[in-house]
C-alpha atoms as a PDB file:
ATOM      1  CA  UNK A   1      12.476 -39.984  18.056  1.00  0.00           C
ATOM      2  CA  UNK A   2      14.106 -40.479  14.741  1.00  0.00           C
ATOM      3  CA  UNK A   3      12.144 -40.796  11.720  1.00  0.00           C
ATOM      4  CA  UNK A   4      13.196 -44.084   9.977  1.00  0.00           C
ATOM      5  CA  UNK A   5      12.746 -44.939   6.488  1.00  0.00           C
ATOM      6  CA  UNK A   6      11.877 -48.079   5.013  1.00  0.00           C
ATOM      7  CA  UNK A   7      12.434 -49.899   1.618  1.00  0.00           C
ATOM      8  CA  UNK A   8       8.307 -49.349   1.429  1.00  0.00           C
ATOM      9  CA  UNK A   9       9.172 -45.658   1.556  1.00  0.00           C
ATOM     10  CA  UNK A  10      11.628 -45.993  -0.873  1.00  0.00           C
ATOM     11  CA  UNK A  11       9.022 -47.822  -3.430  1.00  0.00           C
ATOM     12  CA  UNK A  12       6.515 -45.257  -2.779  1.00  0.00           C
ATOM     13  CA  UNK A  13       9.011 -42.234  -3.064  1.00  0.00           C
ATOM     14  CA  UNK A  14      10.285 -43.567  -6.606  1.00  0.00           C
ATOM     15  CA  UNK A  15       6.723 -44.486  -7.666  1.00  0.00           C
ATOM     16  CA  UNK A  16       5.790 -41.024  -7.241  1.00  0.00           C
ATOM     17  CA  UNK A  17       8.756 -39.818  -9.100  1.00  0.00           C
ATOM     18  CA  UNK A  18       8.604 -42.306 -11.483  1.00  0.00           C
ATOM     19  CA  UNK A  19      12.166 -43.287 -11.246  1.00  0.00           C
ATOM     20  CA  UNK A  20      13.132 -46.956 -11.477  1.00  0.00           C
ATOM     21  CA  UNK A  21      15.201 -48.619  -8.716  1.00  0.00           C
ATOM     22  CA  UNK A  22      15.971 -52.019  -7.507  1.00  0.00           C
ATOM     23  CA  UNK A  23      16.188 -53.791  -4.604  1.00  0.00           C
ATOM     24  CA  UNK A  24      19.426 -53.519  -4.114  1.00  0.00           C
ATOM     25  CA  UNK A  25      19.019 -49.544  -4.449  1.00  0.00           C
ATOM     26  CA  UNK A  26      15.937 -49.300  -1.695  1.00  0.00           C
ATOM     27  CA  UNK A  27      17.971 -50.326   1.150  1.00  0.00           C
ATOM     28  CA  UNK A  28      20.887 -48.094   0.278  1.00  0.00           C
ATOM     29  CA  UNK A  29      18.617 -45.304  -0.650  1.00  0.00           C
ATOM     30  CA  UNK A  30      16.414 -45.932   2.903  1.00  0.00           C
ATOM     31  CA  UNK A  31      19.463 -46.070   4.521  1.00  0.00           C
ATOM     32  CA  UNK A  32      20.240 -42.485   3.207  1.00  0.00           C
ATOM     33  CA  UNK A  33      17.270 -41.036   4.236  1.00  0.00           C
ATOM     34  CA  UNK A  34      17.304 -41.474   7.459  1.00  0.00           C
ATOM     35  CA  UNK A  35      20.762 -40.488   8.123  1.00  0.00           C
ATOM     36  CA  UNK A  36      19.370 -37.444   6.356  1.00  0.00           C
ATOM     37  CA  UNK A  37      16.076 -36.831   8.347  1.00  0.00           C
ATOM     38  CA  UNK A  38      17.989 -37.450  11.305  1.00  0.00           C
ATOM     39  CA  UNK A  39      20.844 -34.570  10.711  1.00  0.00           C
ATOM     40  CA  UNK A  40      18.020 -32.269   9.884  1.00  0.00           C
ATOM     41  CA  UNK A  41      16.210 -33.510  12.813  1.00  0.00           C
ATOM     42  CA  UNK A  42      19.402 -32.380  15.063  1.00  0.00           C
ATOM     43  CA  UNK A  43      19.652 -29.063  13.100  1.00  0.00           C
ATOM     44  CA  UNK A  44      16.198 -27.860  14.405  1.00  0.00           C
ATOM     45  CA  UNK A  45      16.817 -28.808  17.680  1.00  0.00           C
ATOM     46  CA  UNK A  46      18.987 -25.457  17.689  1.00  0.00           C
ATOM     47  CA  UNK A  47      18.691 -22.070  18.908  1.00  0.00           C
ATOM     48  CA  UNK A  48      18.900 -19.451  16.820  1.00  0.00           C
ATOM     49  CA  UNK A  49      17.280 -17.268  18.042  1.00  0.00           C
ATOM     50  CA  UNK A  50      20.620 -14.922  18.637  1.00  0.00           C
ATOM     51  CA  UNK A  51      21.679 -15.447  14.952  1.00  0.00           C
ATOM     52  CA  UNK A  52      22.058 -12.844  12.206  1.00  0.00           C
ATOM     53  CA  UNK A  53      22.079 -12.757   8.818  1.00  0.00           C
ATOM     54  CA  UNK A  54      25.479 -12.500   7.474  1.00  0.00           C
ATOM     55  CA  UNK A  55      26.387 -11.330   3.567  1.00  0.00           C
ATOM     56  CA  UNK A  56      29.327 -12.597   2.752  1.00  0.00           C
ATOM     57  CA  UNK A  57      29.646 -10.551  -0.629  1.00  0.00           C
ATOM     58  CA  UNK A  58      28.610  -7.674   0.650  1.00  0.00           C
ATOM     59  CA  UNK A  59      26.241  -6.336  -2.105  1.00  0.00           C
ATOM     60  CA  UNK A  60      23.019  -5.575  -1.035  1.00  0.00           C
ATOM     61  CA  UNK A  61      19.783  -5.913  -2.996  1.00  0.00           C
ATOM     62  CA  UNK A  62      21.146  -7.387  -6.210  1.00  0.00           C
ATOM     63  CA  UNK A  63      17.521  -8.207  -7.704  1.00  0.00           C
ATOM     64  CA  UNK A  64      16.192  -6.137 -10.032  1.00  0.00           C
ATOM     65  CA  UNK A  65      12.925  -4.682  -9.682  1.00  0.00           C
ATOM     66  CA  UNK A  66       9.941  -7.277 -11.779  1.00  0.00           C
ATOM     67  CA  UNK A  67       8.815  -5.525 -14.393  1.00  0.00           C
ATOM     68  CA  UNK A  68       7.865  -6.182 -17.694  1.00  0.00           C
ATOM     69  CA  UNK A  69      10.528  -5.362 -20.360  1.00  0.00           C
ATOM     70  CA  UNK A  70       8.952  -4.912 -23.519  1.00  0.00           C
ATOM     71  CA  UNK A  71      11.473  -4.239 -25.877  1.00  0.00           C
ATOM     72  CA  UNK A  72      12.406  -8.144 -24.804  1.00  0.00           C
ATOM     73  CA  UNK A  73       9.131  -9.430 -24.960  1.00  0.00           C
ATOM     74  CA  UNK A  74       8.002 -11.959 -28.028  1.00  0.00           C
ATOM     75  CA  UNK A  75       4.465 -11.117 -30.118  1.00  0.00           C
ATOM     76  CA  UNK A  76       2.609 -13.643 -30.027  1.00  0.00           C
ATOM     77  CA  UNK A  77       3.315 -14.253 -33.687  1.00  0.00           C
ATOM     78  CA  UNK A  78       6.777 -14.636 -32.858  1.00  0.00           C
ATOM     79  CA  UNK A  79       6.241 -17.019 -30.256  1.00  0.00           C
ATOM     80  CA  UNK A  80       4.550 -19.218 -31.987  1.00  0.00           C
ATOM     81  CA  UNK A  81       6.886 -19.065 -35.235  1.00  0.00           C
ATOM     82  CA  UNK A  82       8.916 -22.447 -34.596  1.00  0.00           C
ATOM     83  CA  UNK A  83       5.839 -24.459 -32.809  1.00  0.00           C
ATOM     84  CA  UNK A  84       5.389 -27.514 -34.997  1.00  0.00           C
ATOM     85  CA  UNK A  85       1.680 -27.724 -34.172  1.00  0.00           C
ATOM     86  CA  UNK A  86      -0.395 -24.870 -33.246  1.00  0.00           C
ATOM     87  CA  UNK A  87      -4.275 -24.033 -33.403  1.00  0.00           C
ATOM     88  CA  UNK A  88      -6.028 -20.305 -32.735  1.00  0.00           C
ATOM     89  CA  UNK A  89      -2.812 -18.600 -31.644  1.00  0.00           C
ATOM     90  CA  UNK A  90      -2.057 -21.593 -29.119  1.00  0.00           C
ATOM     91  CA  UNK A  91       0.447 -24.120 -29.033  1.00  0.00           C
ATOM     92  CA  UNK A  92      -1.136 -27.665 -29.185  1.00  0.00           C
ATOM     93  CA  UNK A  93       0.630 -30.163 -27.200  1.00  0.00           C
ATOM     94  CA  UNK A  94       0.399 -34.077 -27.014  1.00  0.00           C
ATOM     95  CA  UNK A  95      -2.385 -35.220 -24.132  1.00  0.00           C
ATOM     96  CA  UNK A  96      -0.462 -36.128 -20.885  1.00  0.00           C
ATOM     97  CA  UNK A  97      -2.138 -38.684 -19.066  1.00  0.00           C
ATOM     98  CA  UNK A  98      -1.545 -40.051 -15.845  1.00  0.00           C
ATOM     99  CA  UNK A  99      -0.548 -42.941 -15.134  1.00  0.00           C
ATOM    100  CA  UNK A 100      -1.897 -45.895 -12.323  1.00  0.00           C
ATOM    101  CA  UNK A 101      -0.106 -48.326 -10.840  1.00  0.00           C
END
């Protein structure tokens, strides 16, 4: 069965992103969702089981290894040097507060 989206979707979606859209938008944008949902729906109805990773570039492990590099690491002093507003070696940042609808 294929997941269908509705305008209320929509409304709640954008709420929770905070984005503004209008009516006009939600039916466009529900629209698009489900024709979404639906090919990705499809997609895991596949087997792939039998399927193998492929490179394409052929390089193999191109990550470096995570560790600290301290000749690129900041002091704290120097961290801080451009912070308009800072208290105890911290940066001090407005109060977010969330917001109810």
């Amino acid at each position: 069965m294929a997941t269908k989206f509705t305008t209320d979707d929509v409304t709640h979606i954008a709420s929770l992103a905070n984005i503004p859209v209008t009516d006009g938008e939600k039916k466009s944008l529900a629209d698009g969702f489900t024709k979404t949902i639906g090919v990705v729906e499809e997609l895991n109805k596949l087997d792939v089981s039998v399927v193998t990773a492929v490179h394409m570039t052929g390089l193999s492990n191109v990550l470096r290894e995570d560790e600290v590099d301290k000749k690129r690491m900041f002091t704290q002093e120097q961290a801080l040097a451009n912070a308009p507003n800072t208290h105890n070696g911290y940066f001090v940042v407005d109060q977010l507060i969330e917001q109810d609808d």
